[in-house]
C-alpha atoms as a PDB file:
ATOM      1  CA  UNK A   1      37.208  12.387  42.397  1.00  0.00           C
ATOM      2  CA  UNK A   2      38.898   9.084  41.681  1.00  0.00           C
ATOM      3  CA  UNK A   3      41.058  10.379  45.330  1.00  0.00           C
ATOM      4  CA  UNK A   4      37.874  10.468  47.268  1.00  0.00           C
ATOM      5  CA  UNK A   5      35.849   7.828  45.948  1.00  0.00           C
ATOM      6  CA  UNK A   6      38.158   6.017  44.252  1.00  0.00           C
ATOM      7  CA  UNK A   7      38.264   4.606  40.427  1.00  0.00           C
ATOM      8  CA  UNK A   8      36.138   1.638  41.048  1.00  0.00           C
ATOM      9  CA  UNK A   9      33.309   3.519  42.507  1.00  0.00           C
ATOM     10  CA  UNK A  10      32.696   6.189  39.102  1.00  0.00           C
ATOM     11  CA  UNK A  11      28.896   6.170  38.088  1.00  0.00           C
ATOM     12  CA  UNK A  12      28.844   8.356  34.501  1.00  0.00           C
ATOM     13  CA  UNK A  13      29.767  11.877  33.198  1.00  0.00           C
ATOM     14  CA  UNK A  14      27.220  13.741  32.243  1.00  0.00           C
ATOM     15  CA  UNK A  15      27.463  16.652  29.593  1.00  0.00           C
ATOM     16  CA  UNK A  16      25.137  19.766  29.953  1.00  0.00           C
ATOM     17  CA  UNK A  17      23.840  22.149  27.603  1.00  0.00           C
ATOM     18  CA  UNK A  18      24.366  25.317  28.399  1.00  0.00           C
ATOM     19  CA  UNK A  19      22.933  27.100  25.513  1.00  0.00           C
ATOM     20  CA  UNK A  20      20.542  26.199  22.326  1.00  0.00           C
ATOM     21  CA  UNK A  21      23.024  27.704  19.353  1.00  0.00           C
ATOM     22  CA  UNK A  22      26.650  27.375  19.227  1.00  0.00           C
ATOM     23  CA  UNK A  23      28.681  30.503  19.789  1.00  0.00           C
ATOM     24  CA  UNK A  24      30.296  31.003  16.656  1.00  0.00           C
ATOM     25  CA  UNK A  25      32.164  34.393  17.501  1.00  0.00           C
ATOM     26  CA  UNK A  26      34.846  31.641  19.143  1.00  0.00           C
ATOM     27  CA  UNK A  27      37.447  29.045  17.651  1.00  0.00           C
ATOM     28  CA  UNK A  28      35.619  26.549  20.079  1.00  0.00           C
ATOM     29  CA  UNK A  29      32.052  25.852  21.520  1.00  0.00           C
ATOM     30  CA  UNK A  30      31.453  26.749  24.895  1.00  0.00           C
ATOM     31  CA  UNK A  31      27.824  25.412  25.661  1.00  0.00           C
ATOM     32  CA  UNK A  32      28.488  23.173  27.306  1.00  0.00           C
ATOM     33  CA  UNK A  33      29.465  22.034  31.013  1.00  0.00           C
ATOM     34  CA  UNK A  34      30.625  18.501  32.212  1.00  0.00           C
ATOM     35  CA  UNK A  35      29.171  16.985  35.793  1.00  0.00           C
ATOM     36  CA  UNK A  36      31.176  13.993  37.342  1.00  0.00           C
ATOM     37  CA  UNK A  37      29.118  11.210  39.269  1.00  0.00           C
ATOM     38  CA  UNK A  38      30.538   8.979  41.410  1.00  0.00           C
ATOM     39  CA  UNK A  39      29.189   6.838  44.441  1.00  0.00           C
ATOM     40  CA  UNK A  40      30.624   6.142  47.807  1.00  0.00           C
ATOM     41  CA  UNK A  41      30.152   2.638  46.886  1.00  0.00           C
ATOM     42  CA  UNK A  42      28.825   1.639  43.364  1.00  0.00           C
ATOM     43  CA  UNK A  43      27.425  -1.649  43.624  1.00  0.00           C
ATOM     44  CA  UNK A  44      25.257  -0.249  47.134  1.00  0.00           C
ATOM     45  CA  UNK A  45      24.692   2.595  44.472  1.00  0.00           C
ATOM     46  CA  UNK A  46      23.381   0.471  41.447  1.00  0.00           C
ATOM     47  CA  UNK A  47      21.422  -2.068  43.779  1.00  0.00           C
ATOM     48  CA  UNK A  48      19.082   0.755  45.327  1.00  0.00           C
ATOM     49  CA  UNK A  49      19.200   3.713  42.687  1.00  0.00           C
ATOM     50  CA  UNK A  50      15.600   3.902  40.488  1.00  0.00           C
ATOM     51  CA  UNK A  51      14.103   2.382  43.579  1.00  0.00           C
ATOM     52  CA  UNK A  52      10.890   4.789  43.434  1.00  0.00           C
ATOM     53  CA  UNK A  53       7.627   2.940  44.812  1.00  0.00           C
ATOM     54  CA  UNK A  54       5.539   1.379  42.055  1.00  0.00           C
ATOM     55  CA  UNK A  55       2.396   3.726  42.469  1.00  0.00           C
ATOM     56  CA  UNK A  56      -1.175   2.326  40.708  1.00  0.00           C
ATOM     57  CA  UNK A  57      -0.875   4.862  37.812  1.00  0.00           C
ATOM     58  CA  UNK A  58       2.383   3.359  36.725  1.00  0.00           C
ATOM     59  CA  UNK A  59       0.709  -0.278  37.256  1.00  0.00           C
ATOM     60  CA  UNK A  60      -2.169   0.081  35.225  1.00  0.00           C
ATOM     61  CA  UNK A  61       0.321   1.071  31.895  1.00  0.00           C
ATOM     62  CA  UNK A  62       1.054  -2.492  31.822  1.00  0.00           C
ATOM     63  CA  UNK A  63      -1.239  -5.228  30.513  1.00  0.00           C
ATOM     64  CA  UNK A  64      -1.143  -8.321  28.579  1.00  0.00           C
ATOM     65  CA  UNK A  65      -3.403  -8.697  25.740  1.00  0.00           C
ATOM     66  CA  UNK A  66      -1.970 -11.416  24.051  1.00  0.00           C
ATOM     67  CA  UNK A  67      -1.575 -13.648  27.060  1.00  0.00           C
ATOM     68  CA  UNK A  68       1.992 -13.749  26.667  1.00  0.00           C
ATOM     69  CA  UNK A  69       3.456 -15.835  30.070  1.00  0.00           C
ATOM     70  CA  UNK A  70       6.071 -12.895  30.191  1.00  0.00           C
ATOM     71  CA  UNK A  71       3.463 -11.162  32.334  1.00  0.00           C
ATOM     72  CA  UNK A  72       2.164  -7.869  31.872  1.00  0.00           C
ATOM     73  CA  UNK A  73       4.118  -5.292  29.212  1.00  0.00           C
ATOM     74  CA  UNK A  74       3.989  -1.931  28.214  1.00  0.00           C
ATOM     75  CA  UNK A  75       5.035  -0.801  24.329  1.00  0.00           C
ATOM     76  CA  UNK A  76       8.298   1.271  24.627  1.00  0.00           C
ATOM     77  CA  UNK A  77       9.184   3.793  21.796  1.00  0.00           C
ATOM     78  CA  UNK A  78      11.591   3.031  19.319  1.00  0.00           C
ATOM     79  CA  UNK A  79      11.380   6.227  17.221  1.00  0.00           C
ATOM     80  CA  UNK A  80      15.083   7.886  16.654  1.00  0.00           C
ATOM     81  CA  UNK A  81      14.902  11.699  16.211  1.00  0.00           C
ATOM     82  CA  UNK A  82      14.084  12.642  12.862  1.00  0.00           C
ATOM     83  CA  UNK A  83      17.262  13.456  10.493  1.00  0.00           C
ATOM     84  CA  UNK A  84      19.353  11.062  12.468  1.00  0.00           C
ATOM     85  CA  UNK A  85      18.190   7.508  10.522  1.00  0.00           C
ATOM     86  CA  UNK A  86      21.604   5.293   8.824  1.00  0.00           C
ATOM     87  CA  UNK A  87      20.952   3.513   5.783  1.00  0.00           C
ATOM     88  CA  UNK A  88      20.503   0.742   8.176  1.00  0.00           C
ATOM     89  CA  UNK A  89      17.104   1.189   9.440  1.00  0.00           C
ATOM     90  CA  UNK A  90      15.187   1.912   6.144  1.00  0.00           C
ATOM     91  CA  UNK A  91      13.587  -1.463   5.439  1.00  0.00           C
ATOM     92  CA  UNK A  92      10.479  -2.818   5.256  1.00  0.00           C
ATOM     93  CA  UNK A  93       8.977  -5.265   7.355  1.00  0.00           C
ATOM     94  CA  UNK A  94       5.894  -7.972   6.386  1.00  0.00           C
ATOM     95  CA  UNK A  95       3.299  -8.043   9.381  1.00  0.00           C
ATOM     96  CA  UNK A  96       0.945 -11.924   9.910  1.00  0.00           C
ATOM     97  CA  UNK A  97      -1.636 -10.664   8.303  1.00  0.00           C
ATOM     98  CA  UNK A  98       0.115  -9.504   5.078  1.00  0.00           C
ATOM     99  CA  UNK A  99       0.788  -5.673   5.328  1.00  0.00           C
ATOM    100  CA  UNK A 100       4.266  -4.315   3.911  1.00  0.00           C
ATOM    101  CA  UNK A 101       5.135  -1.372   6.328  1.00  0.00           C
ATOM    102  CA  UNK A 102       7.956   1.112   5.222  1.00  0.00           C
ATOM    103  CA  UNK A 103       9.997   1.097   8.614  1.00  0.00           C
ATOM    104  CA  UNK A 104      12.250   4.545   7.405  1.00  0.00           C
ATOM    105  CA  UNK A 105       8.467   6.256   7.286  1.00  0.00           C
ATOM    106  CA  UNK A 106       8.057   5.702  11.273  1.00  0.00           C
ATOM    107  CA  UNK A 107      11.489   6.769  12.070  1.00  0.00           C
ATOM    108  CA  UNK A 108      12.277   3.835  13.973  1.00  0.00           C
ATOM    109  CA  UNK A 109      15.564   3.611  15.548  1.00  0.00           C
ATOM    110  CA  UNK A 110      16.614   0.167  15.155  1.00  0.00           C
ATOM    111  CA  UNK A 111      18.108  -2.109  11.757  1.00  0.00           C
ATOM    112  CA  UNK A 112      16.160  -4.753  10.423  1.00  0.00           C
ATOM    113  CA  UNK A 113      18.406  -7.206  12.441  1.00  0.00           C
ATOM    114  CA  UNK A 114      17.447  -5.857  15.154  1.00  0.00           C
ATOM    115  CA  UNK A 115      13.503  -5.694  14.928  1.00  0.00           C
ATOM    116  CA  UNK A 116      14.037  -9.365  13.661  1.00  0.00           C
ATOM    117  CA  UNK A 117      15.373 -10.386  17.095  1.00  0.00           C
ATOM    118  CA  UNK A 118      12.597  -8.719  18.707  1.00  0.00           C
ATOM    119  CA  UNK A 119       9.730 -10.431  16.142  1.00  0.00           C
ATOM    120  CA  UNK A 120      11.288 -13.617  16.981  1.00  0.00           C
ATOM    121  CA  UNK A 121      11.612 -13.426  20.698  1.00  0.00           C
ATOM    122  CA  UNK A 122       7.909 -12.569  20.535  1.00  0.00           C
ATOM    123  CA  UNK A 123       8.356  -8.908  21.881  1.00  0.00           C
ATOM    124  CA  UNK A 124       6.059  -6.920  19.110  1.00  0.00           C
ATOM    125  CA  UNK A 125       2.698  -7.822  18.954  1.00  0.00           C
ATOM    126  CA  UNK A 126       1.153  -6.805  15.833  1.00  0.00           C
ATOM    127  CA  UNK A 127      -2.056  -7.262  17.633  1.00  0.00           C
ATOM    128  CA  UNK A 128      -5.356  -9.621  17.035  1.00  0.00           C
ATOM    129  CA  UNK A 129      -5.648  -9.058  13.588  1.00  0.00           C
ATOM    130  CA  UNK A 130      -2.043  -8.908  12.909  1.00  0.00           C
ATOM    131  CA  UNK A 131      -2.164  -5.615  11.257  1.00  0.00           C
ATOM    132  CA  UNK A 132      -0.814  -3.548  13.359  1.00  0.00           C
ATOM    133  CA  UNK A 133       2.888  -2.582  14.286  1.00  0.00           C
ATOM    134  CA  UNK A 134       3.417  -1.529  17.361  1.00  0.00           C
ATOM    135  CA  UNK A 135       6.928  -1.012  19.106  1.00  0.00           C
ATOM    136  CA  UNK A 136       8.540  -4.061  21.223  1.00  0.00           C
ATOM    137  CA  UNK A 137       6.993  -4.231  25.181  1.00  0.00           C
ATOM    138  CA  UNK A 138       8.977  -3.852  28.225  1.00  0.00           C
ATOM    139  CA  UNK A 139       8.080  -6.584  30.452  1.00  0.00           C
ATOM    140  CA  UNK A 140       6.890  -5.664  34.089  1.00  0.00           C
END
């Protein structure tokens, strides 16, 4: 690929699953395939891919009830599959209002450090009465 397209223009390698179990009859797994992706010309690629139109329906999952001057935001999921969790991200967190929440009991997948920076930059809002803990927003 690197002939036709050449080096500078490689996008990502993608691996496949081919099956849900792992053959075990073999010395190695086979489930498996690998797809190359690679643009004519990456930065033409990167500056128009995701380009779909913004339809209503997508528009309306954004709002901004806590008047941040961000603009509109939509809470993103932070949850990391279950099983997965380092030692890292089991901590607790205080909310404004007082509440102790046990972070490794929502399986978020983030360390403390982490939702820290995210609590200071203002990007969870643990709503009007400050009870709640929701994850960060995506800005619009």
């Amino acid at each position: 690929m690197n002939e036709v397209f050449g080096e500078e223009n490689f996008i990502a390698l993608f691996r496949l699953g081919k099956r849900t179990t792992r053959e075990n009859r073999r010395v190695f797994s086979f489930n498996h395939e690998y797809v190359m992706c690679a643009a004519k010309n990456k930065e033409d690629f990167e500056r128009s891919r995701n380009l779909l139109p913004l339809t209503d329906d997508v528009r309306n999952r954004y709002e901004n009830p806590d008047k941040d001057s961000r603009g509109v935001s939509q809470s993103v999921s932070l949850n990391a599959q279950a099983g997965h969790a380092t030692k890292d991200q089991f901590y607790s967190i205080t909310t404004p209002s007082g509440l102790v929440v046990e972070r490794h009991q929502d399986g978020v997948g983030h360390d403390e450090a982490a939702e820290d920076e995210l609590i200071a930059d203002k990007r969870v809002w643990f709503g009007e009465s400050g009870n709640n803990v929701p994850p960060p927003q995506k800005y619009f």
